[in-house]
Protein backbone atom coordinates (compact mmCIF):
# COMPACT_ATOMS: atom_id res chain seq x y z
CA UNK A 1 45.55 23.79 -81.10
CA UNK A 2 45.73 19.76 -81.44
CA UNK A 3 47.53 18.19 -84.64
CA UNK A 4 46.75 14.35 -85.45
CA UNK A 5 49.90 12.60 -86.73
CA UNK A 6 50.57 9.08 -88.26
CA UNK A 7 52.03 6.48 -85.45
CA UNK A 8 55.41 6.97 -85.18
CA UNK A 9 56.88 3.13 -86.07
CA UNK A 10 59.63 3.26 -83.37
CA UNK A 11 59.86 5.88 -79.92
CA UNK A 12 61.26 9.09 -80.92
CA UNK A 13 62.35 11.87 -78.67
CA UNK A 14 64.19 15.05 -80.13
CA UNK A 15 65.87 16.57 -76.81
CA UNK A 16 64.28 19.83 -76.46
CA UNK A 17 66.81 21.17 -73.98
CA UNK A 18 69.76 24.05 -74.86
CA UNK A 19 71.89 21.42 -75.61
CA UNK A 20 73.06 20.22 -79.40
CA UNK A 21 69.57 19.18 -80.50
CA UNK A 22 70.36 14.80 -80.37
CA UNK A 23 67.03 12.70 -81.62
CA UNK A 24 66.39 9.38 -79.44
CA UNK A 25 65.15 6.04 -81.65
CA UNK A 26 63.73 3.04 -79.40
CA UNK A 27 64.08 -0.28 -80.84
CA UNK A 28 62.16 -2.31 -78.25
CA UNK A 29 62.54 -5.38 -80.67
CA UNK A 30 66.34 -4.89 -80.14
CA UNK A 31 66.97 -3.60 -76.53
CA UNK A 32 68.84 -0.92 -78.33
CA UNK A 33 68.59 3.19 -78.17
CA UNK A 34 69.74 4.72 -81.12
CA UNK A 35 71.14 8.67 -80.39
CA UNK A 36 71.23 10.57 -83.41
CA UNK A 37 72.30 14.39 -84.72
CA UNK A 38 68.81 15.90 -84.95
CA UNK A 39 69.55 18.33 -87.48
CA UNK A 40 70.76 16.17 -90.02
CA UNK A 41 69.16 14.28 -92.93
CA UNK A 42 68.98 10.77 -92.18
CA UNK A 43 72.27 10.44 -90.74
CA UNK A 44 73.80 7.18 -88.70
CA UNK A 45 73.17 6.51 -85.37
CA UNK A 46 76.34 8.85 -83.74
CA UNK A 47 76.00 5.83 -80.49
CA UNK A 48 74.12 3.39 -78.70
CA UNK A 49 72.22 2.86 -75.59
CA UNK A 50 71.88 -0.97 -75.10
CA UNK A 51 72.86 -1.64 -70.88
CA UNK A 52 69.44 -2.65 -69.05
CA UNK A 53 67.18 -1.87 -72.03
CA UNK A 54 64.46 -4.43 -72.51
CA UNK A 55 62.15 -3.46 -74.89
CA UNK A 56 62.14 0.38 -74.60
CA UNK A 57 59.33 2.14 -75.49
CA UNK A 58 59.05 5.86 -74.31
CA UNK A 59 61.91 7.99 -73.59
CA UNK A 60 62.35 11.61 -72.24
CA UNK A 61 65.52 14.18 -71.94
CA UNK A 62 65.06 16.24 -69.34
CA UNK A 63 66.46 19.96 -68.29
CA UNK A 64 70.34 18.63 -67.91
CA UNK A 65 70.31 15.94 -70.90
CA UNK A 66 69.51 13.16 -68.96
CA UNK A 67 67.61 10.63 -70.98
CA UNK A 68 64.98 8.54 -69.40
CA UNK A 69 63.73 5.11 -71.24
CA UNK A 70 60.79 2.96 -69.90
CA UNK A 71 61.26 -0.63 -70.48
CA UNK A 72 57.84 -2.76 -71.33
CA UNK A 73 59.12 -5.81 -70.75
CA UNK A 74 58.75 -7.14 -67.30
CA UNK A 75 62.13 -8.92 -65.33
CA UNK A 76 60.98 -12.02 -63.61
CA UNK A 77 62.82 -12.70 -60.47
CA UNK A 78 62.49 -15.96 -58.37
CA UNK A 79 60.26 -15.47 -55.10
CA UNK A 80 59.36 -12.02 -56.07
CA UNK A 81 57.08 -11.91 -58.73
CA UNK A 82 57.58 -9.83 -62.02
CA UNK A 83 58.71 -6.07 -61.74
CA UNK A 84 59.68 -3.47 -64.53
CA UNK A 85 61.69 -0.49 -64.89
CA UNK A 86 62.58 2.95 -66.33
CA UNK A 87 66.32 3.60 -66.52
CA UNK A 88 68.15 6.72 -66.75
CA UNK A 89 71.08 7.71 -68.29
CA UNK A 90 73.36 10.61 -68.76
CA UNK A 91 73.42 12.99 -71.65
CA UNK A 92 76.55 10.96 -73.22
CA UNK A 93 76.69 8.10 -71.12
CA UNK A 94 75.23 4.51 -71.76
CA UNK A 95 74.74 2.89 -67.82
CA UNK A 96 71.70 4.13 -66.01
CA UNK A 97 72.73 5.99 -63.39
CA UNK A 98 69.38 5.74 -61.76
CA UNK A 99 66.35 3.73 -61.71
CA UNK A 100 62.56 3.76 -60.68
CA UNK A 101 60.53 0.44 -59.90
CA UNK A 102 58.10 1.63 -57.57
CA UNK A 103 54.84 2.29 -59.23
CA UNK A 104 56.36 1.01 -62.50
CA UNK A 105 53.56 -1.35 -64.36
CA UNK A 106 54.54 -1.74 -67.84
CA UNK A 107 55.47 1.66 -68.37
CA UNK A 108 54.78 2.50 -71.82
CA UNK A 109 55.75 6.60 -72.25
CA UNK A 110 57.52 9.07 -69.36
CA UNK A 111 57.57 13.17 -69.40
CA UNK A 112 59.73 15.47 -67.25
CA UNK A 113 59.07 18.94 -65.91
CA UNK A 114 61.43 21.72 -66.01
CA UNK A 115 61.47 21.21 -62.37
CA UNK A 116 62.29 17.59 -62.38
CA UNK A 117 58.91 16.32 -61.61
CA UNK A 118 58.50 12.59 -63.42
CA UNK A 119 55.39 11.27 -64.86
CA UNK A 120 55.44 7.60 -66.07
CA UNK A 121 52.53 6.34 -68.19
CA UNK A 122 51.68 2.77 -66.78
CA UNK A 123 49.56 0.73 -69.33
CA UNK A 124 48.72 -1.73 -66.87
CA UNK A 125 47.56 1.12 -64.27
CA UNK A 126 48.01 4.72 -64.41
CA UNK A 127 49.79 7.75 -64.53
CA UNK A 128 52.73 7.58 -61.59
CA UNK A 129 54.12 11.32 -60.55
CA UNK A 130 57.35 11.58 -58.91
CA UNK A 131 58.89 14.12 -57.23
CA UNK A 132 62.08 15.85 -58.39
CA UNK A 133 65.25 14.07 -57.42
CA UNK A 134 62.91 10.75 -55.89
CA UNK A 135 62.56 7.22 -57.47
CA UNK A 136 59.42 7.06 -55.36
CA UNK A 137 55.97 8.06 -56.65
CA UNK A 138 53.69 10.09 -54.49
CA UNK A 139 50.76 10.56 -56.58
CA UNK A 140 48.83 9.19 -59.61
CA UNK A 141 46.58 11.07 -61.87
CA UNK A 142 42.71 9.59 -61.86
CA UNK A 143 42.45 7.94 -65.14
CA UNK A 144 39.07 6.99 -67.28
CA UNK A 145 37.57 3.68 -66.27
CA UNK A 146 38.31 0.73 -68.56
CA UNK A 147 40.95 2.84 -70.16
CA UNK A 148 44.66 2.57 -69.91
CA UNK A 149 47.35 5.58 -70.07
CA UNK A 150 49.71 5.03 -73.20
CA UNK A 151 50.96 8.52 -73.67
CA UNK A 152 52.18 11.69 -72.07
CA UNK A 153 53.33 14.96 -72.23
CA UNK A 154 53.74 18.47 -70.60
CA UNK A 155 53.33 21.77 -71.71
CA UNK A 156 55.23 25.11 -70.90
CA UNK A 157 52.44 25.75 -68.16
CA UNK A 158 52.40 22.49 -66.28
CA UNK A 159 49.98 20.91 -67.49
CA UNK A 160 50.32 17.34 -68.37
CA UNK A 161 48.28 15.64 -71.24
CA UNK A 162 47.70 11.78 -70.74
CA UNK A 163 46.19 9.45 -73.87
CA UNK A 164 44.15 6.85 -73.07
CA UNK A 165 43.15 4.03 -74.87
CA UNK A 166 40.33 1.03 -74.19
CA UNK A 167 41.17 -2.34 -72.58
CA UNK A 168 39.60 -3.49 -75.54
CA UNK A 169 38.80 -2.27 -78.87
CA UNK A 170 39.40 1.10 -80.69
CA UNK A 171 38.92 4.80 -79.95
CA UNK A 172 40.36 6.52 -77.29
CA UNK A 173 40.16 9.45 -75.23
CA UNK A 174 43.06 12.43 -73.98
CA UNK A 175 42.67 14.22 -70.41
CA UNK A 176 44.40 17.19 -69.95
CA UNK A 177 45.38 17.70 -65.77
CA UNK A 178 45.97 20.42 -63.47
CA UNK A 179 47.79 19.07 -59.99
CA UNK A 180 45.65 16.11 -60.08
CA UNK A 181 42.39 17.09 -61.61
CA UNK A 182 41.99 15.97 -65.20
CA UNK A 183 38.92 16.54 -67.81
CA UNK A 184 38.46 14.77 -71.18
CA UNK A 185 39.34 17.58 -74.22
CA UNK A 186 36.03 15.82 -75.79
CA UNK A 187 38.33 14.70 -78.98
CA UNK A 188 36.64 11.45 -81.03
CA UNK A 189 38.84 9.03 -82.14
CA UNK A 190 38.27 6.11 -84.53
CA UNK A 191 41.97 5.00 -84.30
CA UNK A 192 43.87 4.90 -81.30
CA UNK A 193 45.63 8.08 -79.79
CA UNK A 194 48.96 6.87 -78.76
CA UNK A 195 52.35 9.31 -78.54
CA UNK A 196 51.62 12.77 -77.62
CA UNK A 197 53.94 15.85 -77.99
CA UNK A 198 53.82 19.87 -76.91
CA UNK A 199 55.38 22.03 -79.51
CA UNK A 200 56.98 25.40 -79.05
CA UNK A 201 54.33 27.39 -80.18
CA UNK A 202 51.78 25.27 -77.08
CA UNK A 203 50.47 22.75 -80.18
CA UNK A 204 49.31 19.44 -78.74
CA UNK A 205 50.32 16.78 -81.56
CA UNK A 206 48.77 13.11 -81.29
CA UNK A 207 50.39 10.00 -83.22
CA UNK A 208 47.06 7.96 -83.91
CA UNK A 209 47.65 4.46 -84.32
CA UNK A 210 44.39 2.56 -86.74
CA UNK A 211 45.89 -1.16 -85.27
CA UNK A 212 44.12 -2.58 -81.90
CA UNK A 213 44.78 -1.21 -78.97
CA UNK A 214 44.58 -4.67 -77.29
């Protein structure tokens, strides 16, 4: 079953893991992760990821806590051209502890299997899939032509589910991939389909976003 949702204002990402349930809050206008008590009502931020943020967007908690945070703003470095970065941190901890640049292209959202397989949605390419334990990609997943990847999740079974939206205008489009083979679930959009999420229960929810995707 597929559930449309408004857009989500900021990143969110409630760890799904057997740990203390902890919700994740991206300010990408800030550089600053705010880690709150997920089962409370509104409650203050409990701490703060700020060291090598810049401008997080998607984040991810995979099977031992660790949180993973893409960062869409690119770090410009004499000689070498512009490169970007998703950083990870430990569950409690606020200095990445690891780091991926290759394949990174202004990564807008990132999943993790159970088995520690990474997927990193690249807006200005495609999907990158990593191997467990490697910073180094060894795959991407096909994606539509003239679309870009802006959202992704997994499911219990494996399979990953990638939005797409148009280099220019509205509308949109989500695959859903086996290994490396993806089809198009045939869903119209009007708006944009931006953050996607897998329930317990094997729901697909979409955040739709009505402003340009461009």
């Amino acid at each position: 079953m597929i559930r449309i949702a408004a857009l989500l204002a900021v990143p969110l990402l409630i760890n799904p893991t057997g740990h203390r349930e902890l919700m994740y809050a991206g300010g990408p206008n800030v550089n600053d992760v705010d880690v709150y008590r997920a089962s409370q009502n509104n409650p203050p931020p409990r701490r703060h990821i700020t060291n090598s943020l810049d401008a997080p967007t998607g984040i991810a908690v995979d099977a031992s806590g660790n949180v993973y945070v893409c960062n869409n703003a690119g770090q410009s470095v004499p000689g070498k051209g512009v490169y970007w970065t998703v950083t990870v941190y430990r569950r409690g901890g606020s200095t990445p502890f690891q780091t991926y640049v290759n394949g990174v292209f202004s990564p807008v959202d990132v999943a993790v299997a159970p088995n520690g397989t990474v997927y990193i949605a690249n807006y200005s390419s495609a999907v990158t899939v990593y191997p467990p334990g490697s910073v180094n990609y060894y795959t991407t997943l096909p994606r539509p032509s003239g679309f870009a990847p802006i959202g992704v999740a997994l499911d219990r079974r494996g399979h990953v589910f990638v939005s797409y939206v148009p280099r220019s205008g509205s509308g949109g489009a989500i695959y859903e991939y086996t290994g490396t083979q993806g089809k198009d679930l045939g869903i119209a959009f009007t708006a944009s389909p931006h953050g996607l999420a897998v329930d317990s229960h094997g729901n697909l929810i979409v955040a739709v976003s009505s402003a340009p995707s461009s």
